[in-house]
C-alpha atoms as a PDB file:
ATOM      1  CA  UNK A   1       2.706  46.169  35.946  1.00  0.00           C
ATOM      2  CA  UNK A   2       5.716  44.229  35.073  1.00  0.00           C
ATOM      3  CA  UNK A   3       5.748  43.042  38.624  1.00  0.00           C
ATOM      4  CA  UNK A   4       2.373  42.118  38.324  1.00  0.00           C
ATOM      5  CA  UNK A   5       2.534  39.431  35.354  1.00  0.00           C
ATOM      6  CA  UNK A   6       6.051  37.882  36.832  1.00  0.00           C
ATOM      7  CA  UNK A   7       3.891  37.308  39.942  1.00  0.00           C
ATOM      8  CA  UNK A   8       0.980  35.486  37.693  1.00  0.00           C
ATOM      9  CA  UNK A   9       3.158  33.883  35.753  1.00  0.00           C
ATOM     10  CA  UNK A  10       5.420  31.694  38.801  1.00  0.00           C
ATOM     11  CA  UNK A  11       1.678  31.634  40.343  1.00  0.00           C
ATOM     12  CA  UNK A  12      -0.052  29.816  37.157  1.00  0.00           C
ATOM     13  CA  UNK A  13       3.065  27.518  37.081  1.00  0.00           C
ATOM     14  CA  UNK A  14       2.924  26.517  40.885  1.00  0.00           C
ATOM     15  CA  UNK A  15      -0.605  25.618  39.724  1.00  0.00           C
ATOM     16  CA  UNK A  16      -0.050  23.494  37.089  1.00  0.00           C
ATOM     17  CA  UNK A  17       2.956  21.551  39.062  1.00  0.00           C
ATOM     18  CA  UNK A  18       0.317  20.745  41.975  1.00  0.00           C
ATOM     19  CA  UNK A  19      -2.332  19.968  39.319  1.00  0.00           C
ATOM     20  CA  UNK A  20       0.098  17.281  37.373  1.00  0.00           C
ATOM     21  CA  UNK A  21       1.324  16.206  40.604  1.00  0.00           C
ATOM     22  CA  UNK A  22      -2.486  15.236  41.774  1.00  0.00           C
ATOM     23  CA  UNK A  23      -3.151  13.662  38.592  1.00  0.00           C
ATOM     24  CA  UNK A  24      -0.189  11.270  39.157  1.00  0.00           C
ATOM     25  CA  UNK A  25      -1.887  10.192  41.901  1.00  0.00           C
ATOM     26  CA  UNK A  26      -5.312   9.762  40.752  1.00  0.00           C
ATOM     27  CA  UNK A  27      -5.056   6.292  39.660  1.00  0.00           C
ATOM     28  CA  UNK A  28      -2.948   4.712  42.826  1.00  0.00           C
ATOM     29  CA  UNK A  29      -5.499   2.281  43.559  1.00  0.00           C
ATOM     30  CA  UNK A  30      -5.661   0.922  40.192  1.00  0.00           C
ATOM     31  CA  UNK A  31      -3.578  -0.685  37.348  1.00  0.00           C
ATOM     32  CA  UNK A  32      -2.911   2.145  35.242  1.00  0.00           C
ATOM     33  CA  UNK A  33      -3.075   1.990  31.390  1.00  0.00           C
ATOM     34  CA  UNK A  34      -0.815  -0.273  29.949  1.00  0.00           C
ATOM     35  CA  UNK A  35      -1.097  -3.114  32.380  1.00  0.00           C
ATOM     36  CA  UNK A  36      -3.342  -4.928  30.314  1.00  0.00           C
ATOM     37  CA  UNK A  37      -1.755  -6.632  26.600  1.00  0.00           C
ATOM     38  CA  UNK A  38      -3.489  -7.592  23.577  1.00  0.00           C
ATOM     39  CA  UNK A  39      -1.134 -10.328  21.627  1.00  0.00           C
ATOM     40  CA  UNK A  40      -2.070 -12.488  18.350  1.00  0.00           C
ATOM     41  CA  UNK A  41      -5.334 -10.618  17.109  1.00  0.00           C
ATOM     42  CA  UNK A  42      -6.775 -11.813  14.192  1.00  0.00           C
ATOM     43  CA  UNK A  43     -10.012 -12.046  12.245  1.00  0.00           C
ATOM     44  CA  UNK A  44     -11.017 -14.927  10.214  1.00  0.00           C
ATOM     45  CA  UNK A  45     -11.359 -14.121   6.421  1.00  0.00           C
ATOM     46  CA  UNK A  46     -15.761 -14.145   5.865  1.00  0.00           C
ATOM     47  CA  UNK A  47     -17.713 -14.560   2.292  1.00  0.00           C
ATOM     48  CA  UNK A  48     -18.394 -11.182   1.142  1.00  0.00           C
ATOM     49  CA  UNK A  49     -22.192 -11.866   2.004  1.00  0.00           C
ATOM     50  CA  UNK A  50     -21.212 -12.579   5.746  1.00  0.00           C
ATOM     51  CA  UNK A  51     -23.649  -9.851   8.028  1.00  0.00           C
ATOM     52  CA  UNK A  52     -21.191 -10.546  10.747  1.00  0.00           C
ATOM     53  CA  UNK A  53     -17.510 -12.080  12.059  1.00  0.00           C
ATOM     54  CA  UNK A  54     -15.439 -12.278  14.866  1.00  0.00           C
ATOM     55  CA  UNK A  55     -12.226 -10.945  16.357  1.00  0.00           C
ATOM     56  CA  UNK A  56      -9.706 -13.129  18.750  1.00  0.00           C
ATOM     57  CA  UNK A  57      -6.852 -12.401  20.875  1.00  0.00           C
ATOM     58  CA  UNK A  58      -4.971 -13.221  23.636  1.00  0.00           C
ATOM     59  CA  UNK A  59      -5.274 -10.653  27.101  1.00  0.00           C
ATOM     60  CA  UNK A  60      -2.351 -10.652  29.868  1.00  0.00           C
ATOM     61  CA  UNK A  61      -3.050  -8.479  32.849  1.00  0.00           C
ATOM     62  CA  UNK A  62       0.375  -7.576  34.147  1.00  0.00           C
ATOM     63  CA  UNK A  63      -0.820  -5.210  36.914  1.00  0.00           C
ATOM     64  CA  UNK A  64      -1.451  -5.729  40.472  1.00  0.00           C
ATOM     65  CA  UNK A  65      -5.169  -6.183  40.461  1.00  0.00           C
ATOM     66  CA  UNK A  66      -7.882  -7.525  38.820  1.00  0.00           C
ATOM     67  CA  UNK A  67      -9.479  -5.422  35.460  1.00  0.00           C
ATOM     68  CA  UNK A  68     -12.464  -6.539  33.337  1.00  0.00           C
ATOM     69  CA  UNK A  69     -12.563  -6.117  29.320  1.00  0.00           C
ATOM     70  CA  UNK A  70     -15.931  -4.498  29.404  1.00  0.00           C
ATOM     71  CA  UNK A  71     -16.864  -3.494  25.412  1.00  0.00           C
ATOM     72  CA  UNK A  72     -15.242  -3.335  22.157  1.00  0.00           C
ATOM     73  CA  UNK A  73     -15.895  -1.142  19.258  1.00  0.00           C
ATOM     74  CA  UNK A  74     -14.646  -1.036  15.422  1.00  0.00           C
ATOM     75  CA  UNK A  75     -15.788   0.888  12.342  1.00  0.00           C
ATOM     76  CA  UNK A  76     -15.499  -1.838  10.491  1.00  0.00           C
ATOM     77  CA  UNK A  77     -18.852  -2.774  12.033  1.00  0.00           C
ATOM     78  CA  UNK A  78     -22.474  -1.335  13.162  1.00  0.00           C
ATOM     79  CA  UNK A  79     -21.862  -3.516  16.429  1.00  0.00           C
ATOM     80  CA  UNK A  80     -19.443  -5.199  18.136  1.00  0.00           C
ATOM     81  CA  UNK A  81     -20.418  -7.341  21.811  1.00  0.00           C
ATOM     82  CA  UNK A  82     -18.056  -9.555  24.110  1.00  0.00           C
ATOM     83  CA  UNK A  83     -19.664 -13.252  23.912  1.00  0.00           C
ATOM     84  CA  UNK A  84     -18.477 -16.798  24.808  1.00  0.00           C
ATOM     85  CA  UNK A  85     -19.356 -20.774  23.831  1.00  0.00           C
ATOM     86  CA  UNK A  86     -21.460 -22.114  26.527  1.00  0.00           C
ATOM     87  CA  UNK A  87     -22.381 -26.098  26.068  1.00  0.00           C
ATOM     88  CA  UNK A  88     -25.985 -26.730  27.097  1.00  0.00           C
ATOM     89  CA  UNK A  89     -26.696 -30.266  27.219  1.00  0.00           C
ATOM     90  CA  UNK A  90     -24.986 -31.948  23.885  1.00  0.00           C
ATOM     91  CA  UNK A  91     -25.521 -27.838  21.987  1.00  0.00           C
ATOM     92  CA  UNK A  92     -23.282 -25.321  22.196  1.00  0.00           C
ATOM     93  CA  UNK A  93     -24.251 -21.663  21.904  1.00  0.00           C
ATOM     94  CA  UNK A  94     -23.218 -18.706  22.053  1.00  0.00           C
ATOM     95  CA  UNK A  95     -23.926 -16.150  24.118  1.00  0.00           C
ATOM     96  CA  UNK A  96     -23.531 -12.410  24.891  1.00  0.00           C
ATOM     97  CA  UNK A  97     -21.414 -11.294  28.013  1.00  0.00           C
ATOM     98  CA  UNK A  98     -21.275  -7.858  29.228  1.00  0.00           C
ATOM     99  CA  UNK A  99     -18.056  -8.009  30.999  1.00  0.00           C
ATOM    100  CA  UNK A 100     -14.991 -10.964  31.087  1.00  0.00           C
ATOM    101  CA  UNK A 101     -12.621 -10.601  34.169  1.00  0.00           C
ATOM    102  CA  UNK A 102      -8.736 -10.610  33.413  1.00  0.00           C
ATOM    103  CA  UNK A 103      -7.493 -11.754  36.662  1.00  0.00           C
ATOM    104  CA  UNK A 104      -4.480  -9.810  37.871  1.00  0.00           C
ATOM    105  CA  UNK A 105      -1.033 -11.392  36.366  1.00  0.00           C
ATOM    106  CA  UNK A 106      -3.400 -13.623  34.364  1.00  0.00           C
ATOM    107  CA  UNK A 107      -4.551 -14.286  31.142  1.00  0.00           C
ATOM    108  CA  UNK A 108      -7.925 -14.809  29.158  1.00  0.00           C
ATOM    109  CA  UNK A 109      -7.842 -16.445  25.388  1.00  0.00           C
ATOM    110  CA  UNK A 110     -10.292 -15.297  23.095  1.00  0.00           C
ATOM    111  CA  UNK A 111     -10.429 -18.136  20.669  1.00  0.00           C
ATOM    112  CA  UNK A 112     -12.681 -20.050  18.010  1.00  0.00           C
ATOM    113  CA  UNK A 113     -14.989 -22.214  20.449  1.00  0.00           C
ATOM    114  CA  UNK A 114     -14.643 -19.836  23.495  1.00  0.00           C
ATOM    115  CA  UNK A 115     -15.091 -16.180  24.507  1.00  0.00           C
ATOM    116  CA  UNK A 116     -14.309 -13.533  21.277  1.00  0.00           C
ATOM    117  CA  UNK A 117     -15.922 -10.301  20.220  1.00  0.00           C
ATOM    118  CA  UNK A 118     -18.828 -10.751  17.636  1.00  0.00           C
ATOM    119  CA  UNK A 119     -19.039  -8.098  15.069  1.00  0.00           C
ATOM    120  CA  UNK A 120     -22.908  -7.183  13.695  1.00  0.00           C
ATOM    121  CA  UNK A 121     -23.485  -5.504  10.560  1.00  0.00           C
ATOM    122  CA  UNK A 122     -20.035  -5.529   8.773  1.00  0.00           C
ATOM    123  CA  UNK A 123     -19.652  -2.440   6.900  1.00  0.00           C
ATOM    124  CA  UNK A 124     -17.432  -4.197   4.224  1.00  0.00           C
ATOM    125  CA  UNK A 125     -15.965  -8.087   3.401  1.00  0.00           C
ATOM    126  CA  UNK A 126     -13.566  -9.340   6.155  1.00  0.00           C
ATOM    127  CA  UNK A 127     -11.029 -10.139   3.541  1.00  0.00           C
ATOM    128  CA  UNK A 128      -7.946 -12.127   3.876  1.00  0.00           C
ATOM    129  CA  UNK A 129      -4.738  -9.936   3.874  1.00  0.00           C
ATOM    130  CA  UNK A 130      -6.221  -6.242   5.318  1.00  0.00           C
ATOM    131  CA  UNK A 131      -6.175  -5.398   8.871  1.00  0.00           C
ATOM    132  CA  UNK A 132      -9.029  -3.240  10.728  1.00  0.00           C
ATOM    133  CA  UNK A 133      -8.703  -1.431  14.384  1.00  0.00           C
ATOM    134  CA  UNK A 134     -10.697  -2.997  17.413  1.00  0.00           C
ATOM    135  CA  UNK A 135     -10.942  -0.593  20.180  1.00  0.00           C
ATOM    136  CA  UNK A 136     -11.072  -2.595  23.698  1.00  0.00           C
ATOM    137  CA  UNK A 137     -12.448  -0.797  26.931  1.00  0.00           C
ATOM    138  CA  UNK A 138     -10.751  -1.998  30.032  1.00  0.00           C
ATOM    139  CA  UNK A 139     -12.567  -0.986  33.390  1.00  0.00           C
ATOM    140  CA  UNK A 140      -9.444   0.371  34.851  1.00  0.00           C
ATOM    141  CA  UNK A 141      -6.737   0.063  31.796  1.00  0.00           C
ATOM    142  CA  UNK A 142      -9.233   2.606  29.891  1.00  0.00           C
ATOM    143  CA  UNK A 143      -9.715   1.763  25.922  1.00  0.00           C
ATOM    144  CA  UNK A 144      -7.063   0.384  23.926  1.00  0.00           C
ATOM    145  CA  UNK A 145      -6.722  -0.116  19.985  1.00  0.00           C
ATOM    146  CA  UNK A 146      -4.772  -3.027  18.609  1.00  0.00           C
ATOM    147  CA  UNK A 147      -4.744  -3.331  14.854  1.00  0.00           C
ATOM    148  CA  UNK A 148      -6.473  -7.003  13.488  1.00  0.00           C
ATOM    149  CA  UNK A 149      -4.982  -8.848  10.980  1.00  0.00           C
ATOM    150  CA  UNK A 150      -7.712 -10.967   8.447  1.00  0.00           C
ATOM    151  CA  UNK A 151      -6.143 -14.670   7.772  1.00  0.00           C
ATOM    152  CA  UNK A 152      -7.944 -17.573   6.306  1.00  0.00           C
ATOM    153  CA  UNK A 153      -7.289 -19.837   9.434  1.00  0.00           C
ATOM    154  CA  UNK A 154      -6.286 -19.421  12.391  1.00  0.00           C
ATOM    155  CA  UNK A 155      -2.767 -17.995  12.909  1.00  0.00           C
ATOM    156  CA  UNK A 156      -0.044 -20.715  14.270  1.00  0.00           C
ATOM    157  CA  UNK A 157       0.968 -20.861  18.072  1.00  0.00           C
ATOM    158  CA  UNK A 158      -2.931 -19.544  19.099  1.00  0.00           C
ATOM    159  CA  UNK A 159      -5.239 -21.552  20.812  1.00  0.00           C
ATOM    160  CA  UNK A 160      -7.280 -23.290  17.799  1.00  0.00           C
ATOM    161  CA  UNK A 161      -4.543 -22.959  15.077  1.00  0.00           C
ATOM    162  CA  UNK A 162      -5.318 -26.829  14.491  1.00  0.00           C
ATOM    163  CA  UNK A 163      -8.756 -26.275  13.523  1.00  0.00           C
END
């Protein structure tokens, strides 16, 4: 008997070395988590009767191949979609996006004026001072949650801190 459960026990643990050793591999052919960086989010500060807002950052892919930012979520709102400025004639709208490539050992500014991630139905005030989480989903660098700070303007050093 005793023999017996030594003999399932070094068999369960050859098991789980192979199994951890396959999942290393699973991901060869892709950046793995991590590759992508979210620097400088912020939010600007809304009137308290503001439905919706917007949340900016800066990406950096450091991996070896290309990824795409493909959706965002945050409790702090019903919705939140990827969308971008696009001039049309002498208008500029904006417009929804479903994905926005991050080129690999690039970068891609989300900024006041270009791409950002609207937010639809804000369950409370973006006020200036408190920070909510924004989860990004990366096609290969999986979902990642960066904490957004609320200023009144845009913070110095990003993109459109002149505006």
């Amino acid at each position: 008997m005793l023999l017996r459960l030594l003999t399932a026990g070094a068999l369960s643990a050859v098991c789980l070395t192979a199994s951890a050793a396959d999942e290393s591999h699973a991901h060869a052919g892709h950046p793995m988590q991590g590759s992508i960086t979210i620097a400088q989010p912020w939010s600007r500060a809304m009137p308290p009767s503001a439905p919706t807002g917007a949340v900016y950052f800066q990406l950096q892919n450091q991996g070896q191949a290309d990824d795409r930012l493909v959706g965002a979520q945050t409790p702090r709102a019903e919705r939140a979609e990827l969308h971008m400025h696009k001039h049309e004639g002498d208008v500029m709208r904006m417009v929804k996006v479903d994905e926005v490539k991050v080129p690999a050992g690039g970068s891609v500014a989300f900024a006041p004026g270009g791409y950002h991630v609207m937010l639809f139905g804000l369950k409370q005030p973006l006020v200036a001072g408190e920070r909510f989480p924004v989860t990004l989903k990366f096609e290969h660098a999986g979902e990642q949650t960066v904490e957004v700070p609320i200023q009144e303007n845009a913070p110095a050093g990003s993109a459109h801190s002149h505006h």
